[in-house]
Protein backbone atom coordinates (compact mmCIF):
# COMPACT_ATOMS: atom_id res chain seq x y z
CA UNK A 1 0.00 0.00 0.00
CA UNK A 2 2.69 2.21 0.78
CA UNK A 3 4.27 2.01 -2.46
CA UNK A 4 0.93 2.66 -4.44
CA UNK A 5 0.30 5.52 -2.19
CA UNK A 6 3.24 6.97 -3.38
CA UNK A 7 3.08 6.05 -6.94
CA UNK A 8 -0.64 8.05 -6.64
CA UNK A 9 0.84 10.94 -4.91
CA UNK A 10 3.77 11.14 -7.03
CA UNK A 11 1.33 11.03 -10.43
CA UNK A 12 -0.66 13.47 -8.64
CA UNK A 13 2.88 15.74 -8.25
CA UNK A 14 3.68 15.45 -12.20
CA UNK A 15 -0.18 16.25 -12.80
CA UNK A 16 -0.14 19.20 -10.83
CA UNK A 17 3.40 20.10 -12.01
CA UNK A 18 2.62 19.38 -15.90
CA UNK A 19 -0.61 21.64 -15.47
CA UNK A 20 1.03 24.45 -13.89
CA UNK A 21 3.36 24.18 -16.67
CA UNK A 22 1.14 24.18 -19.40
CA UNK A 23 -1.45 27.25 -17.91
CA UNK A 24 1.95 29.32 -17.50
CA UNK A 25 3.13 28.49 -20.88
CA UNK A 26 -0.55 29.83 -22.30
CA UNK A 27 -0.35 33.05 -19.88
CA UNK A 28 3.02 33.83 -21.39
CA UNK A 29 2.01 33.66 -24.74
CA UNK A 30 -0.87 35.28 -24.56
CA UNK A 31 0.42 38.41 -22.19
CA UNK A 32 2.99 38.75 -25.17
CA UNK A 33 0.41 38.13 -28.30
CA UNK A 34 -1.18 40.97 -26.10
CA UNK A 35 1.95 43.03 -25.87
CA UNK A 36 2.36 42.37 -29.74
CA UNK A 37 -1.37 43.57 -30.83
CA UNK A 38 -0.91 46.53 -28.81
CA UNK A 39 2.61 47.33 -30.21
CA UNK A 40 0.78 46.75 -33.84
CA UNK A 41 -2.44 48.86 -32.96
CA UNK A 42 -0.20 52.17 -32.20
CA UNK A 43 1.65 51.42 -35.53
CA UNK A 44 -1.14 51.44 -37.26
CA UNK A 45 -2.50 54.82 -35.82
CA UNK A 46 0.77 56.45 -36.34
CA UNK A 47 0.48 55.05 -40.11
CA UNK A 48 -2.55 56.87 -40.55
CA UNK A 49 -1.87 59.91 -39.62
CA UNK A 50 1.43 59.58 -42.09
CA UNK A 51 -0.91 58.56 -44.57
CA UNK A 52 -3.52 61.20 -43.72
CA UNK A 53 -0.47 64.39 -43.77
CA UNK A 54 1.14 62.61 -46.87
CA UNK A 55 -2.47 62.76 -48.80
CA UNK A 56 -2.44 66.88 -47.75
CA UNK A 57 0.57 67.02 -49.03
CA UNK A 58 -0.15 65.77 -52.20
CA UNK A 59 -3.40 67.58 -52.53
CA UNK A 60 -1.09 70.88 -51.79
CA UNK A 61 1.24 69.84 -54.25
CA UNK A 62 -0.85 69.06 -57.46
CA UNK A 63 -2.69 72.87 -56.52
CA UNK A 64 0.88 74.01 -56.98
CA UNK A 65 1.52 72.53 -59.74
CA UNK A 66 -1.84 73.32 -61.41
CA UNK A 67 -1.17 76.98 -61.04
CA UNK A 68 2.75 76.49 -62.22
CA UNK A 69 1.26 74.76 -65.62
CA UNK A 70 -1.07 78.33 -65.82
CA UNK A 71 1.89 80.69 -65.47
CA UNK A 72 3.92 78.56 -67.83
CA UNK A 73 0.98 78.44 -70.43
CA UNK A 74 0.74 82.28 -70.14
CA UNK A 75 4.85 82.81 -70.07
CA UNK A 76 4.42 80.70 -73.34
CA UNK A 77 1.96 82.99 -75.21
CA UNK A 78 3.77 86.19 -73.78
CA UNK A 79 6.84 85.02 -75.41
CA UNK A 80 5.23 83.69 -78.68
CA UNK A 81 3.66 87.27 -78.78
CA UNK A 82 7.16 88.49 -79.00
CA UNK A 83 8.17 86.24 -81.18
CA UNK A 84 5.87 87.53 -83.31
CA UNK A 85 6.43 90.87 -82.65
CA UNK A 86 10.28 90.35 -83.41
CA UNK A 87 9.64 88.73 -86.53
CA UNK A 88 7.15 91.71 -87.69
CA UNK A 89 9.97 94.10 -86.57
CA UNK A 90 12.62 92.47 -87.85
C-alpha cells in the first residue's frame, strides 16, 4: 500500500506540475500576443496619420503645380507674342 500511495501521490505531483506548466506556458504567450497587438495597434494609428499628412501634401502639391502649368501656359503665349512681334519688326 505504501508504495501505491506513493506512486498516486507522485502522479498526482507530475499532474499538478505538468498543469502548472502548461497554464503558464498559455499566460506567457498570450500576455505577449497581447503586448504584440498593442505594439501593432499604435503602428497602425501612427500610419494613418502619415498617410492622412502625406495625402495633404499631395493635394497641396498638385494645386501648386496646377497653377505652375497656368503661369507657364501664359509665359508661353507672352513670349510667342514676342516672337511675333520680333519677326514683324525684324
Amino acid at each position: 500500500m505504501d508504495i501505491d500511495g506513493n506512486l498516486v501521490g507522485a502522479i498526482a505531483v507530475a499532474g499538478t506540475v505538468l498543469t502548472l506548466t502548461v497554464v503558464l506556458t498559455v499566460l506567457i504567450r498570450q500576455g505577449f500576443a497581447t503586448l504584440r497587438a498593442r505594439s501593432c495597434a499604435g503602428r497602425e494609428v501612427d500610419y494613418r496619420a502619415l498617410a492622412e499628412r502625406v495625402a495633404g501634401e499631395q493635394t497641396k502639391t498638385l494645386q501648386e503645380l496646377r497653377t505652375l502649368r497656368v503661369e507657364v501656359s501664359e509665359l508661353r503665349e507672352r513670349v510667342f507674342a514676342m516672337d511675333k512681334l520680333l519677326r514683324e519688326v525684324g
